[in-house]
PDB file of N, CA and C in Angstrom:
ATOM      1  N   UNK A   1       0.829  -1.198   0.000  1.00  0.00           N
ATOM      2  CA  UNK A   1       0.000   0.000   0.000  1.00  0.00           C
ATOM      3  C   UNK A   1       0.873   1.263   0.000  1.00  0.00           C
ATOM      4  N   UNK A   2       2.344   1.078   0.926  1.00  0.00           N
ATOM      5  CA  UNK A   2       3.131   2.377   0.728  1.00  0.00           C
ATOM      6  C   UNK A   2       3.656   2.197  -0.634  1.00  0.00           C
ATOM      7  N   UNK A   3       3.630   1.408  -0.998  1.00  0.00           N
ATOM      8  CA  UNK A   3       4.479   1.750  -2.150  1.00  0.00           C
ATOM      9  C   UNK A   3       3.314   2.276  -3.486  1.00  0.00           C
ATOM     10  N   UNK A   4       2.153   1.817  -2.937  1.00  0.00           N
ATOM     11  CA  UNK A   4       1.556   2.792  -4.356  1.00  0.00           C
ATOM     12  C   UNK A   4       0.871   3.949  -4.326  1.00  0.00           C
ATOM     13  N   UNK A   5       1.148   4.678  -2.915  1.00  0.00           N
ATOM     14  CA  UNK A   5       1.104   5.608  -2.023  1.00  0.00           C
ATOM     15  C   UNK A   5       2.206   6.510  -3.097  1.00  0.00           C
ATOM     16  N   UNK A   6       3.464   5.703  -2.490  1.00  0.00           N
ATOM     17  CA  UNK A   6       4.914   6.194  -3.444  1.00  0.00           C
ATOM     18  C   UNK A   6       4.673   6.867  -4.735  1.00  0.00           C
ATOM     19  N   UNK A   7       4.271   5.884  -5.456  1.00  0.00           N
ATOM     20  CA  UNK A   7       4.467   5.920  -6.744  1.00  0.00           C
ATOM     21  C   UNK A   7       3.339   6.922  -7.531  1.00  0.00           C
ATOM     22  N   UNK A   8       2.429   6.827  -6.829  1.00  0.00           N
ATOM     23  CA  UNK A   8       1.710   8.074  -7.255  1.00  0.00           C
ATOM     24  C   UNK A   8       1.520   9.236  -7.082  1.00  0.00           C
ATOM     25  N   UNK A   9       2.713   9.117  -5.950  1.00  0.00           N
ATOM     26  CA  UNK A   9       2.862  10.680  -5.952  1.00  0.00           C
ATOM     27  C   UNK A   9       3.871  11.365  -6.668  1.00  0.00           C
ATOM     28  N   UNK A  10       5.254  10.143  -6.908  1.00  0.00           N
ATOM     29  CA  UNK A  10       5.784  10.722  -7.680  1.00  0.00           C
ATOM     30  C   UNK A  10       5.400  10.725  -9.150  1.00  0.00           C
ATOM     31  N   UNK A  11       4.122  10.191  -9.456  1.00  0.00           N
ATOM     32  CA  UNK A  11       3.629  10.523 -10.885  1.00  0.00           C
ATOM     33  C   UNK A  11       3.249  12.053 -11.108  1.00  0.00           C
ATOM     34  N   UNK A  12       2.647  12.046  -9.859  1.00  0.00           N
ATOM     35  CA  UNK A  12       1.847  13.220  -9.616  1.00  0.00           C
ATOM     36  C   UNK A  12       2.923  14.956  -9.906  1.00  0.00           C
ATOM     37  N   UNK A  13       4.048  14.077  -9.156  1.00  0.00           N
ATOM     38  CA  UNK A  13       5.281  15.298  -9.237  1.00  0.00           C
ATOM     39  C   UNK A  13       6.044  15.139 -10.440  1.00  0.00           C
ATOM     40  N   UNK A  14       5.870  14.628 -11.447  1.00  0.00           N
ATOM     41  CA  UNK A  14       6.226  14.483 -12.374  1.00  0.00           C
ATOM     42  C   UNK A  14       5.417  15.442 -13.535  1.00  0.00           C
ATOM     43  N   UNK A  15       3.908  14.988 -14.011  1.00  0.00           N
ATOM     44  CA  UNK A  15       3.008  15.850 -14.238  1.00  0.00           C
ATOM     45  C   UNK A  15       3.349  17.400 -13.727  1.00  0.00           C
ATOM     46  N   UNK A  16       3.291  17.759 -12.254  1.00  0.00           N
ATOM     47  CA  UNK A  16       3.420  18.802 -12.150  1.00  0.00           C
ATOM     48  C   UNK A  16       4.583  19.474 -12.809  1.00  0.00           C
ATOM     49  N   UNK A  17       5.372  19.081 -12.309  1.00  0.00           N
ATOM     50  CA  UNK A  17       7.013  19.311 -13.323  1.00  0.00           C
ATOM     51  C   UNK A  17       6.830  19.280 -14.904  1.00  0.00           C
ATOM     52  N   UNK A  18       6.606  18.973 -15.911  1.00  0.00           N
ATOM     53  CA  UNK A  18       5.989  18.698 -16.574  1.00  0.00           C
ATOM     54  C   UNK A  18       5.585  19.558 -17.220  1.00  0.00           C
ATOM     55  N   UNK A  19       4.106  20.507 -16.361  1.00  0.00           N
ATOM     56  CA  UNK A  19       3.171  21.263 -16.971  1.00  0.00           C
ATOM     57  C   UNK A  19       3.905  22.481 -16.566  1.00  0.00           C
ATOM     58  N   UNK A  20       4.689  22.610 -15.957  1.00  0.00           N
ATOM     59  CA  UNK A  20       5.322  23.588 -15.482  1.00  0.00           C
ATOM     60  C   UNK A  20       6.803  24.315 -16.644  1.00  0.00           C
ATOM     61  N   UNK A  21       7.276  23.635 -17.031  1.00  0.00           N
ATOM     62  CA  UNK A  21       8.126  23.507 -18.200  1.00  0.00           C
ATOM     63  C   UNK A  21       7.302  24.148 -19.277  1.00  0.00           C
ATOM     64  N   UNK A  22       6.073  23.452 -19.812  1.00  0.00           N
ATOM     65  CA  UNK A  22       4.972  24.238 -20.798  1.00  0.00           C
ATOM     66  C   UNK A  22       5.011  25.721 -21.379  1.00  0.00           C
ATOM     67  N   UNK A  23       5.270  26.020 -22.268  1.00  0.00           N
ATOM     68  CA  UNK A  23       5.709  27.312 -23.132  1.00  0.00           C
ATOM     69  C   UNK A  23       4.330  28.250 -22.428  1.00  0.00           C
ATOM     70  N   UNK A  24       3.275  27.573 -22.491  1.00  0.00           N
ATOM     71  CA  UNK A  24       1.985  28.353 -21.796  1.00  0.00           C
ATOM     72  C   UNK A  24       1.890  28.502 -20.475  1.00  0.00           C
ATOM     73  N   UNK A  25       2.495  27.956 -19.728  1.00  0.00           N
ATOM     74  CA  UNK A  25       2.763  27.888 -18.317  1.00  0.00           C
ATOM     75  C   UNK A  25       3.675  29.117 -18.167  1.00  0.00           C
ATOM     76  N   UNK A  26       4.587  29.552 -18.741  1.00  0.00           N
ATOM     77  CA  UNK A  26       5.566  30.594 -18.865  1.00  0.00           C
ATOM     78  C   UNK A  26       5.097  32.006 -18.665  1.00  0.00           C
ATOM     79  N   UNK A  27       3.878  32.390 -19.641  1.00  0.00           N
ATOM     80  CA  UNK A  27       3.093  32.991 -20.339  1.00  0.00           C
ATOM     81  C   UNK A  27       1.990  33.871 -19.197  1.00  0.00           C
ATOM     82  N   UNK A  28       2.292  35.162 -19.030  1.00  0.00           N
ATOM     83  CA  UNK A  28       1.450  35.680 -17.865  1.00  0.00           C
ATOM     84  C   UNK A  28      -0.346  35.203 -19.455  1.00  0.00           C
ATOM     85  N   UNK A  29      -1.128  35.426 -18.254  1.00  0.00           N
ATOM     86  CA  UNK A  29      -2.517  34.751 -18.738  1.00  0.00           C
ATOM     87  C   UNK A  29      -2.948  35.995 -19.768  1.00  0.00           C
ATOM     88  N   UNK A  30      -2.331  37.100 -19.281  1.00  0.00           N
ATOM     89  CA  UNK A  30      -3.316  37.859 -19.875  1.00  0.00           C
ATOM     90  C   UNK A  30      -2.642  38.194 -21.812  1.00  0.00           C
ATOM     91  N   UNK A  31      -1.032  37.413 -21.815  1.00  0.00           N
ATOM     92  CA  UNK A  31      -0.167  37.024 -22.947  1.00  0.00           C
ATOM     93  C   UNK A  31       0.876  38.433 -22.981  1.00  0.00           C
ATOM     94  N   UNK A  32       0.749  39.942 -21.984  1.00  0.00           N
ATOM     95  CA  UNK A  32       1.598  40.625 -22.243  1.00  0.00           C
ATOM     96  C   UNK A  32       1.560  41.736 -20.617  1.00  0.00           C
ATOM     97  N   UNK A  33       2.484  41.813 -20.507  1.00  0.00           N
ATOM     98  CA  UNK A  33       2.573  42.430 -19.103  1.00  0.00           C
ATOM     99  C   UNK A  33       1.956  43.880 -19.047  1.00  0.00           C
ATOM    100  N   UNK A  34       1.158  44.347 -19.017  1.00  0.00           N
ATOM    101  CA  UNK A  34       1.491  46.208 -18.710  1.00  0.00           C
ATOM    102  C   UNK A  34       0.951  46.387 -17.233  1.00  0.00           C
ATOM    103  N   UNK A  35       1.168  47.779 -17.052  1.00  0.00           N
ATOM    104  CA  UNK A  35       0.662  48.256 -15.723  1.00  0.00           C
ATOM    105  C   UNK A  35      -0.868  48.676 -16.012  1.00  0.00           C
ATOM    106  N   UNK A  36      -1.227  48.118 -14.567  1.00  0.00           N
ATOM    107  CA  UNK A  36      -2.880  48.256 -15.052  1.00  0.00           C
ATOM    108  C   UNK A  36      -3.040  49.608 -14.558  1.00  0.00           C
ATOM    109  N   UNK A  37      -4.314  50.175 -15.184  1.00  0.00           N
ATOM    110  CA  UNK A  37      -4.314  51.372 -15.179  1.00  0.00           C
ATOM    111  C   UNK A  37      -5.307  51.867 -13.721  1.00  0.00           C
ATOM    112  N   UNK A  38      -5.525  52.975 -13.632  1.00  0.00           N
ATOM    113  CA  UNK A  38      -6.438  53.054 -12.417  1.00  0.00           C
ATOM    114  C   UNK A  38      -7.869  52.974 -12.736  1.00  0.00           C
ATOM    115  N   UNK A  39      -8.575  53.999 -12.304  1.00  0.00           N
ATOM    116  CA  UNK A  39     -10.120  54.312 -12.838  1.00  0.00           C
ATOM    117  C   UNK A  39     -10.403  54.615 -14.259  1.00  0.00           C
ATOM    118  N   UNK A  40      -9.497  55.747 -14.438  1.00  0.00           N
ATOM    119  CA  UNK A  40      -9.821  56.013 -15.829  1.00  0.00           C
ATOM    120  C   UNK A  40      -9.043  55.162 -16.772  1.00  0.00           C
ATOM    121  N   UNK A  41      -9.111  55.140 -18.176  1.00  0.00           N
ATOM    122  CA  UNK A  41      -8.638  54.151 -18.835  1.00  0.00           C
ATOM    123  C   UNK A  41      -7.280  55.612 -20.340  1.00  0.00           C
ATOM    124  N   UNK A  42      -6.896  56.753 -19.228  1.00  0.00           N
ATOM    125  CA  UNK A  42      -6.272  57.759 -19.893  1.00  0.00           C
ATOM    126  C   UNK A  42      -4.912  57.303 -19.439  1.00  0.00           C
ATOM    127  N   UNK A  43      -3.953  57.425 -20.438  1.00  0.00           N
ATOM    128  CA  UNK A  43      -2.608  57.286 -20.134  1.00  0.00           C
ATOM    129  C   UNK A  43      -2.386  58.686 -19.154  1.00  0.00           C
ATOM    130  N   UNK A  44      -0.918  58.565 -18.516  1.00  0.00           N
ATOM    131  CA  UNK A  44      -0.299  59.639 -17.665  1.00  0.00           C
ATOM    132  C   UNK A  44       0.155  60.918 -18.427  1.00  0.00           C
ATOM    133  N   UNK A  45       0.120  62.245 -18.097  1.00  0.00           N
ATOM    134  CA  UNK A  45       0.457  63.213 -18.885  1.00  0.00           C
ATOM    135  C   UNK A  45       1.737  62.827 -19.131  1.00  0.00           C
ATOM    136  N   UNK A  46       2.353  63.382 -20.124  1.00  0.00           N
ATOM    137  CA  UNK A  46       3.669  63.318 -20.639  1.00  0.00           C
ATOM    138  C   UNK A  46       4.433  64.712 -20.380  1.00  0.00           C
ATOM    139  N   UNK A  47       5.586  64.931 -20.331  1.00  0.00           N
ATOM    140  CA  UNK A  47       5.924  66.148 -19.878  1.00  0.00           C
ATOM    141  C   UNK A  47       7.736  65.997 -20.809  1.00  0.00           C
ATOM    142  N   UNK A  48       7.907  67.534 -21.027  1.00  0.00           N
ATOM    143  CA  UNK A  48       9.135  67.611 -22.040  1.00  0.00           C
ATOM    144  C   UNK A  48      10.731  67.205 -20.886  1.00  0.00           C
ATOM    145  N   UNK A  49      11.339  66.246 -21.544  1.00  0.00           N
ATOM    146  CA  UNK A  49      12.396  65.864 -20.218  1.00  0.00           C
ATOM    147  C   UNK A  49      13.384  67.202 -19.858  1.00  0.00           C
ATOM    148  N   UNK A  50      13.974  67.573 -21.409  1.00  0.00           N
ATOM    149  CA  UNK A  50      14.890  68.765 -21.160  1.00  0.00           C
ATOM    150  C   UNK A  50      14.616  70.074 -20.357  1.00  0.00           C
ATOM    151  N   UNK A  51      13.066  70.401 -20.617  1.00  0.00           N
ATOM    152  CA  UNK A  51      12.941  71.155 -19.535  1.00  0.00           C
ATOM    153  C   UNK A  51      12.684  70.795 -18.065  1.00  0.00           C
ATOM    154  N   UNK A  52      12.261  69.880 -17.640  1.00  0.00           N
ATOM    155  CA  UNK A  52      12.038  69.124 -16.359  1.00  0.00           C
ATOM    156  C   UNK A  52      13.175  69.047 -15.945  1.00  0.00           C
ATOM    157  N   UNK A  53      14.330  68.455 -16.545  1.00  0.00           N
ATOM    158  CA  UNK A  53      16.112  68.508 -16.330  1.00  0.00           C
ATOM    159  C   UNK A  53      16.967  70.054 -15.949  1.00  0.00           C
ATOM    160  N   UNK A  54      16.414  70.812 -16.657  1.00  0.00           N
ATOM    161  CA  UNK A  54      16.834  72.213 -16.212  1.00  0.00           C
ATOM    162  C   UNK A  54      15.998  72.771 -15.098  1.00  0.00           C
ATOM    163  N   UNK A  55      15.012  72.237 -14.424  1.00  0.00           N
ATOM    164  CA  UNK A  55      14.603  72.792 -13.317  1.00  0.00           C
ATOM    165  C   UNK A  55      15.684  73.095 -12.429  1.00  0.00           C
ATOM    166  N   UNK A  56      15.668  73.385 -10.897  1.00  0.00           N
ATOM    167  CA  UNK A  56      16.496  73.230  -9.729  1.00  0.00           C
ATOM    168  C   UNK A  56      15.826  72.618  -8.940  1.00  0.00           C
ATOM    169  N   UNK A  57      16.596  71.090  -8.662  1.00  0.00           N
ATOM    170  CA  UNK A  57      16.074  69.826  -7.634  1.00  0.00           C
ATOM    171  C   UNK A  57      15.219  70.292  -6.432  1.00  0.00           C
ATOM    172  N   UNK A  58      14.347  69.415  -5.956  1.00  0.00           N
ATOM    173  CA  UNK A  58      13.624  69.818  -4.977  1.00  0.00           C
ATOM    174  C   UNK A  58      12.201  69.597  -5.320  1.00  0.00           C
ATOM    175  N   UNK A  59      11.585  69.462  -4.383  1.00  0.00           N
ATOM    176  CA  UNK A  59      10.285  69.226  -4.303  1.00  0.00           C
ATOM    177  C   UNK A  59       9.516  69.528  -4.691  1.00  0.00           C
ATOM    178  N   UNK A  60       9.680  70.553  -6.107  1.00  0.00           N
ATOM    179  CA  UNK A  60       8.511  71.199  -6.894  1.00  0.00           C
ATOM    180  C   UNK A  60       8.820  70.877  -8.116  1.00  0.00           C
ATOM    181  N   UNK A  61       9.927  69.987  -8.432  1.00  0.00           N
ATOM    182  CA  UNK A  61      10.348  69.782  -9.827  1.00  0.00           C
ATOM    183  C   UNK A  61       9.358  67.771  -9.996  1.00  0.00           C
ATOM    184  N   UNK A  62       8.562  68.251 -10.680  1.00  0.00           N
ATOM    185  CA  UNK A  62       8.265  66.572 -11.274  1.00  0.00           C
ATOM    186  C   UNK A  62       9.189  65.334 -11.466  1.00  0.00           C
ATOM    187  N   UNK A  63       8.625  64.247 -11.212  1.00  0.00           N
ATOM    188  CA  UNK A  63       9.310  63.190 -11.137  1.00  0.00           C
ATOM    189  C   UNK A  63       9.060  62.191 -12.630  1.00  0.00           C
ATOM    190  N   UNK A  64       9.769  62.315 -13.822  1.00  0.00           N
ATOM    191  CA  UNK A  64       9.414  61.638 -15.035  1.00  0.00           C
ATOM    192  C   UNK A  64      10.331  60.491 -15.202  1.00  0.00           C
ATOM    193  N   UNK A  65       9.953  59.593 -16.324  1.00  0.00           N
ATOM    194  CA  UNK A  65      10.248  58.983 -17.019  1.00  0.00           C
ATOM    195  C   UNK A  65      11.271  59.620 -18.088  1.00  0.00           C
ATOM    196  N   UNK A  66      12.846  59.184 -17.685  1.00  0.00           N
ATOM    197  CA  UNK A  66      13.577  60.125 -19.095  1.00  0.00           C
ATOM    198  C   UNK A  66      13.539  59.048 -20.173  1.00  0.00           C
ATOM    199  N   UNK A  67      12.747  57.954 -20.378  1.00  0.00           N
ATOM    200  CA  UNK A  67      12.559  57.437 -21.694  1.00  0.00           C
ATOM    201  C   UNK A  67      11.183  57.927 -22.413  1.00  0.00           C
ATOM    202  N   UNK A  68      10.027  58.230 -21.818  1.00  0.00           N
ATOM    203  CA  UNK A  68       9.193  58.978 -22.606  1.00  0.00           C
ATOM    204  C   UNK A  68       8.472  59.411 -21.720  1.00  0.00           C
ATOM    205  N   UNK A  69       9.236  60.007 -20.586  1.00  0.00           N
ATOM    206  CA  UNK A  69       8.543  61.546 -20.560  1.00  0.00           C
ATOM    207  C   UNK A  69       7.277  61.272 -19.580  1.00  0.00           C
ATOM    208  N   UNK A  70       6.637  60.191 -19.405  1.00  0.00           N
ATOM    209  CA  UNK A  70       5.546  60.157 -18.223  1.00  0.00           C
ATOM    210  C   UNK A  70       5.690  60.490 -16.750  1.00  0.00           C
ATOM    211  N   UNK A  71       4.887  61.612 -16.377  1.00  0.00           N
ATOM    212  CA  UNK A  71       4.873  62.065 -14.785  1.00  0.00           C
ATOM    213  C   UNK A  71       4.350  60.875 -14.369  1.00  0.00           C
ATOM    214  N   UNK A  72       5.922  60.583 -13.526  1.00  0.00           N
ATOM    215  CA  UNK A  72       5.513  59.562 -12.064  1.00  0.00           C
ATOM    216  C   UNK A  72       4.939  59.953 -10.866  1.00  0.00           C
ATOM    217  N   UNK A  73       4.115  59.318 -10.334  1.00  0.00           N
ATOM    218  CA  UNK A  73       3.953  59.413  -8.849  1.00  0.00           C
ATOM    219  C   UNK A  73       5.211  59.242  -8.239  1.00  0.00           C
ATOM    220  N   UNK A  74       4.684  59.675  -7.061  1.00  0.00           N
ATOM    221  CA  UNK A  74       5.786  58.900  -5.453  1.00  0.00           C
ATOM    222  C   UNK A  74       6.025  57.259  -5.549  1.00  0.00           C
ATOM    223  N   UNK A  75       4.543  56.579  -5.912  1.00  0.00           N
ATOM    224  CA  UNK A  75       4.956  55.024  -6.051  1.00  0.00           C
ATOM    225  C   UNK A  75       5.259  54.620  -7.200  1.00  0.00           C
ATOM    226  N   UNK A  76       5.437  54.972  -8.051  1.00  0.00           N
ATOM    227  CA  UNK A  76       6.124  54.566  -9.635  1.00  0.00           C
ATOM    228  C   UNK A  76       7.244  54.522  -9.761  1.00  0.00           C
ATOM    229  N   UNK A  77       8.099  53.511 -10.561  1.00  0.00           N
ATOM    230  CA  UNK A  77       8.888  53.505 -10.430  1.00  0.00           C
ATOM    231  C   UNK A  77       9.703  52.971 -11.900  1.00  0.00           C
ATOM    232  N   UNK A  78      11.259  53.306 -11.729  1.00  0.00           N
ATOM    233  CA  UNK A  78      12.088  53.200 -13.133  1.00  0.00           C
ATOM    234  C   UNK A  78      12.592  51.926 -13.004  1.00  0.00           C
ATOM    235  N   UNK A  79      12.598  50.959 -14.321  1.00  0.00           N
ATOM    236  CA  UNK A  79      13.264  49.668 -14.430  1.00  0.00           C
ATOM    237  C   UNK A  79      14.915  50.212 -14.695  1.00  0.00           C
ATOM    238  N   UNK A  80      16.004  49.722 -14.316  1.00  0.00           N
ATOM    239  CA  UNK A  80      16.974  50.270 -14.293  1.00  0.00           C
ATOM    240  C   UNK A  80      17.886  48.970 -13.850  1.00  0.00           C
ATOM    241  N   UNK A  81      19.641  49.006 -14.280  1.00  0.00           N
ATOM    242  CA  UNK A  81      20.296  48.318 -13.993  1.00  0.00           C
ATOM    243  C   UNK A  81      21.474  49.054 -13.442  1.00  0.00           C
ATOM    244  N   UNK A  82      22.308  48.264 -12.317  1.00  0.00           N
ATOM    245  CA  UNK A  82      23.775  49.343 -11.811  1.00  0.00           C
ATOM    246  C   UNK A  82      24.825  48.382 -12.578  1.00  0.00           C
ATOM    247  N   UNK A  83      25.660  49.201 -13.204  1.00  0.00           N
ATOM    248  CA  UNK A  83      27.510  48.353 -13.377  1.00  0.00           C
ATOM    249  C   UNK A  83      28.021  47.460 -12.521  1.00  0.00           C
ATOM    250  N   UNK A  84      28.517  46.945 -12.792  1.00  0.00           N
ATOM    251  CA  UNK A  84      29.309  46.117 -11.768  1.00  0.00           C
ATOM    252  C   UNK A  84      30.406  47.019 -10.884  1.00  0.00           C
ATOM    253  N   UNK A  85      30.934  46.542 -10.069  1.00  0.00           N
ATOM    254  CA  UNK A  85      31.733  47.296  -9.014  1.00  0.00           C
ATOM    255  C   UNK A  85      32.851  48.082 -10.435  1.00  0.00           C
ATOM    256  N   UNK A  86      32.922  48.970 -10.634  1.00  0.00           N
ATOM    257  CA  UNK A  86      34.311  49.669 -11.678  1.00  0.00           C
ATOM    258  C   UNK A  86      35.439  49.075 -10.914  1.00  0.00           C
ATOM    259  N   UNK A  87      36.674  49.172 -11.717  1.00  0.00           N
ATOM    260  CA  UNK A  87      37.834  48.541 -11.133  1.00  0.00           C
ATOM    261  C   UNK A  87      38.952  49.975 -11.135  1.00  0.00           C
ATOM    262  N   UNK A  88      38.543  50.693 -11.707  1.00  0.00           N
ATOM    263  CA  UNK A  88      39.022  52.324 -11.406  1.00  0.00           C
ATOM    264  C   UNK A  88      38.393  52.786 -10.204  1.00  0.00           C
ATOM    265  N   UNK A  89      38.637  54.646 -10.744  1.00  0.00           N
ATOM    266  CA  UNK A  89      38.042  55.292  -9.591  1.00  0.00           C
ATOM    267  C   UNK A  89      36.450  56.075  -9.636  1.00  0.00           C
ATOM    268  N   UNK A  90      36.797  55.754 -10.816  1.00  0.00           N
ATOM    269  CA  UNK A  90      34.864  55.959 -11.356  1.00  0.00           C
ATOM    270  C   UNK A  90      33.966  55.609 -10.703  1.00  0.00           C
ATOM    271  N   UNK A  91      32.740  56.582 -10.864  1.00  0.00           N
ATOM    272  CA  UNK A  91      31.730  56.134 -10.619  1.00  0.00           C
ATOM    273  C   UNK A  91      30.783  54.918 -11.057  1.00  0.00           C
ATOM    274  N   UNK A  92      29.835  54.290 -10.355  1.00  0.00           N
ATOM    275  CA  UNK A  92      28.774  53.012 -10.852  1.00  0.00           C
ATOM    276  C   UNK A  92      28.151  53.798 -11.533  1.00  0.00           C
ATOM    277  N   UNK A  93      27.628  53.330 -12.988  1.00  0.00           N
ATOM    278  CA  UNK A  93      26.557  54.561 -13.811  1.00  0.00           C
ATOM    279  C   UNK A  93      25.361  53.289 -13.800  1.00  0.00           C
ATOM    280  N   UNK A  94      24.595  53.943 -13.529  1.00  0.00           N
ATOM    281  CA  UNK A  94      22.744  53.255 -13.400  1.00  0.00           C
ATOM    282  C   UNK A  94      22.385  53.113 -15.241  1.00  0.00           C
ATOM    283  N   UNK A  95      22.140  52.133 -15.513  1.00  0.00           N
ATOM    284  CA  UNK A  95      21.261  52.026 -16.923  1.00  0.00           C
ATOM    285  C   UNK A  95      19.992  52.264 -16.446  1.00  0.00           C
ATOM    286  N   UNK A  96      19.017  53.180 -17.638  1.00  0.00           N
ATOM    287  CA  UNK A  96      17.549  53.431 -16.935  1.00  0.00           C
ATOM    288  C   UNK A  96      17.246  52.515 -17.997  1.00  0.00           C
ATOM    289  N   UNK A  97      15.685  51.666 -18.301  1.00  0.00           N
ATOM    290  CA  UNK A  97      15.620  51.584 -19.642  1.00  0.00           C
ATOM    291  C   UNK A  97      14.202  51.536 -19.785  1.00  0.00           C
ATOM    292  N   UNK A  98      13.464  52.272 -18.671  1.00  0.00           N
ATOM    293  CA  UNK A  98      11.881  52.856 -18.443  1.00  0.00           C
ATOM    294  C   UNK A  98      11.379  52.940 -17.541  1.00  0.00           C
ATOM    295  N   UNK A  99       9.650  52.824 -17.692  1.00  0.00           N
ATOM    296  CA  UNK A  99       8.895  52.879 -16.303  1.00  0.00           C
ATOM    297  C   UNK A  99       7.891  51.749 -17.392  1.00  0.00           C
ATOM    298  N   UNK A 100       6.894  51.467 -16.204  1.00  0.00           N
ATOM    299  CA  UNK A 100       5.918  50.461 -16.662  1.00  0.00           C
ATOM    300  C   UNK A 100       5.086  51.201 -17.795  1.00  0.00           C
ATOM    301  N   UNK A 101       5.308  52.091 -17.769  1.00  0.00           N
ATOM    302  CA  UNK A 101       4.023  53.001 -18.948  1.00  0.00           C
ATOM    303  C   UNK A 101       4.346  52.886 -20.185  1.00  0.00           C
ATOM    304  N   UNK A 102       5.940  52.772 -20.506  1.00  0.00           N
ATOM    305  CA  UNK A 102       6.887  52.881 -21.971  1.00  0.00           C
ATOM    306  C   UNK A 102       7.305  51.372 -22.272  1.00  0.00           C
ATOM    307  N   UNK A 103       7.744  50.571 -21.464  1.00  0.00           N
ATOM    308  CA  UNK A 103       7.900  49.287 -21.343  1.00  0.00           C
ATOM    309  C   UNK A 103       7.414  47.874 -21.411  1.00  0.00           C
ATOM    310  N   UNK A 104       7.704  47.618 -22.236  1.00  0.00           N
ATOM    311  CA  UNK A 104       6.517  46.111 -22.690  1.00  0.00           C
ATOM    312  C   UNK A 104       7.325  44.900 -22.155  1.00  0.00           C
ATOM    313  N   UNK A 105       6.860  43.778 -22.687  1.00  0.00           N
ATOM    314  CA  UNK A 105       7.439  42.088 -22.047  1.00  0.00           C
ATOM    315  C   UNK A 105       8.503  42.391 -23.008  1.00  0.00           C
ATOM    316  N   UNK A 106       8.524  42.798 -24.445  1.00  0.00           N
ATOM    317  CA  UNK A 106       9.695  42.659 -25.981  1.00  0.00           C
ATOM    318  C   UNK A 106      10.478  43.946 -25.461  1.00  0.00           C
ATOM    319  N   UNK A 107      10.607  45.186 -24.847  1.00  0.00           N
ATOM    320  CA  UNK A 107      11.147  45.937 -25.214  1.00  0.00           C
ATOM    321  C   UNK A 107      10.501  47.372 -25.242  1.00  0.00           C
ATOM    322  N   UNK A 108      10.851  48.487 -25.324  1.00  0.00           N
ATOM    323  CA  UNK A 108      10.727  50.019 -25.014  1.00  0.00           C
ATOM    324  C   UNK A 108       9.418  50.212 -26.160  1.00  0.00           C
ATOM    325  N   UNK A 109       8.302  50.606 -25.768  1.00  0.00           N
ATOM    326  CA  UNK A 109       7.554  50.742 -26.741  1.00  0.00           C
ATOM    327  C   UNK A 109       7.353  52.773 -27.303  1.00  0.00           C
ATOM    328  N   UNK A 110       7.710  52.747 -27.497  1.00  0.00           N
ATOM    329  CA  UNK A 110       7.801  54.541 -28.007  1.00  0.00           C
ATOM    330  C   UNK A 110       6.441  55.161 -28.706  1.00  0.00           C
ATOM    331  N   UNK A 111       5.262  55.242 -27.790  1.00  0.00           N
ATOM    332  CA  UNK A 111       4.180  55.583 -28.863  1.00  0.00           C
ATOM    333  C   UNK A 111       4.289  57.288 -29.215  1.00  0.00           C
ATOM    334  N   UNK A 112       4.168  57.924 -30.128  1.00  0.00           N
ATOM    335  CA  UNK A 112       4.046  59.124 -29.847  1.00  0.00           C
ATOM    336  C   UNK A 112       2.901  59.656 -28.687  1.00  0.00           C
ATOM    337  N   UNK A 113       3.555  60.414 -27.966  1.00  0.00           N
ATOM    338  CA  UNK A 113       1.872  60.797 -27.219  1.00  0.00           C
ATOM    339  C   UNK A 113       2.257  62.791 -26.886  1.00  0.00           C
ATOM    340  N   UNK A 114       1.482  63.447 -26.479  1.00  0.00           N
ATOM    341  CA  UNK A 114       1.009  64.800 -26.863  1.00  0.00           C
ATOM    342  C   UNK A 114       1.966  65.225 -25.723  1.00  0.00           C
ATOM    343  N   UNK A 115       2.712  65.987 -25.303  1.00  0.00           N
ATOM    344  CA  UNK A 115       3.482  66.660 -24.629  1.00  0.00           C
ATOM    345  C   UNK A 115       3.015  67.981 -23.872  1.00  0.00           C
ATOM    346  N   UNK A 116       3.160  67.461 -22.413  1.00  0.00           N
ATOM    347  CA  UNK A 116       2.715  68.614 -22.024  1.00  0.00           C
ATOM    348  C   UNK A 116       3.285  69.812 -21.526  1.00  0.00           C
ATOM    349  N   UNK A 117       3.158  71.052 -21.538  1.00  0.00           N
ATOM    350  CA  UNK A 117       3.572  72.098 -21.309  1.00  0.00           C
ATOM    351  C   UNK A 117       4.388  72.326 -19.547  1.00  0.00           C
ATOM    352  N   UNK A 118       4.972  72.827 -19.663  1.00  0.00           N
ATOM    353  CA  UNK A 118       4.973  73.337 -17.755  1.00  0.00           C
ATOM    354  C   UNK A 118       5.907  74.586 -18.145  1.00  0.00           C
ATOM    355  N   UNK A 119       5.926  75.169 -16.453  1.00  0.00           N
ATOM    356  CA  UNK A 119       6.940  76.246 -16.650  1.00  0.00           C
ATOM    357  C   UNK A 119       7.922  75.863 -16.068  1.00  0.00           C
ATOM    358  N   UNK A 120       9.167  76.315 -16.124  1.00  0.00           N
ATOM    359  CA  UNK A 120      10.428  75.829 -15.216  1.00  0.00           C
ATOM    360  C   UNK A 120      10.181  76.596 -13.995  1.00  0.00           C
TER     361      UNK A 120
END
């Protein structure tokens, strides 16, 4: 009786293993990642980077996306990578390479979208 106790479970863990490997198993359900949106179904304003960059830091200067430009919240955040330790005296330089708004499962998606104004 233990032994076919045994054996079916390791069938069982086998199957699981198995379906788990599965190219569709891989595959978020919905077939492509984005950030879900809130209430409304409007993308985030977009805002010009170079002028946002020439502000002076501090708490009144917006928080964007320097790949296209979308005002982040406080909880949003940039996909980004650091260098490895340098073996000089250089600095670690951060790769940015988006936020969830510009960023797909393939790669940087660049839609044009309408640019919004501010003052510095």
């Amino acid at each position: 009786m233990l032994t076919l106790v045994a054996v079916a479970g390791l069938c069982l863990a086998v199957i699981v293993f198995l379906n788990m490997l599965s190219p569709s198993a891989l595959q978020p359900a919905s077939g492509t990642m984005h950030k879900k949106k809130g209430s409304g179904n409007q993308d985030p304003p977009r805002l010009d980077a170079k002028k946002v960059l020439n502000m002076d830091p501090g708490p009144q200067r917006p928080r964007i996306c320097p790949v296209c430009g979308t005002l982040l919240s406080q909880t949003d955040y940039l996909y980004a990578a650091l260098e490895p330790e340098p073996k000089t005296e250089r600095k670690r330089q951060a790769h940015i390479y988006g936020c969830p708004y510009c960023l797909d499962q393939d790669g940087v998606v660049r839609n044009k979208k309408s640019i919004a104004e501010i003052e510095p």
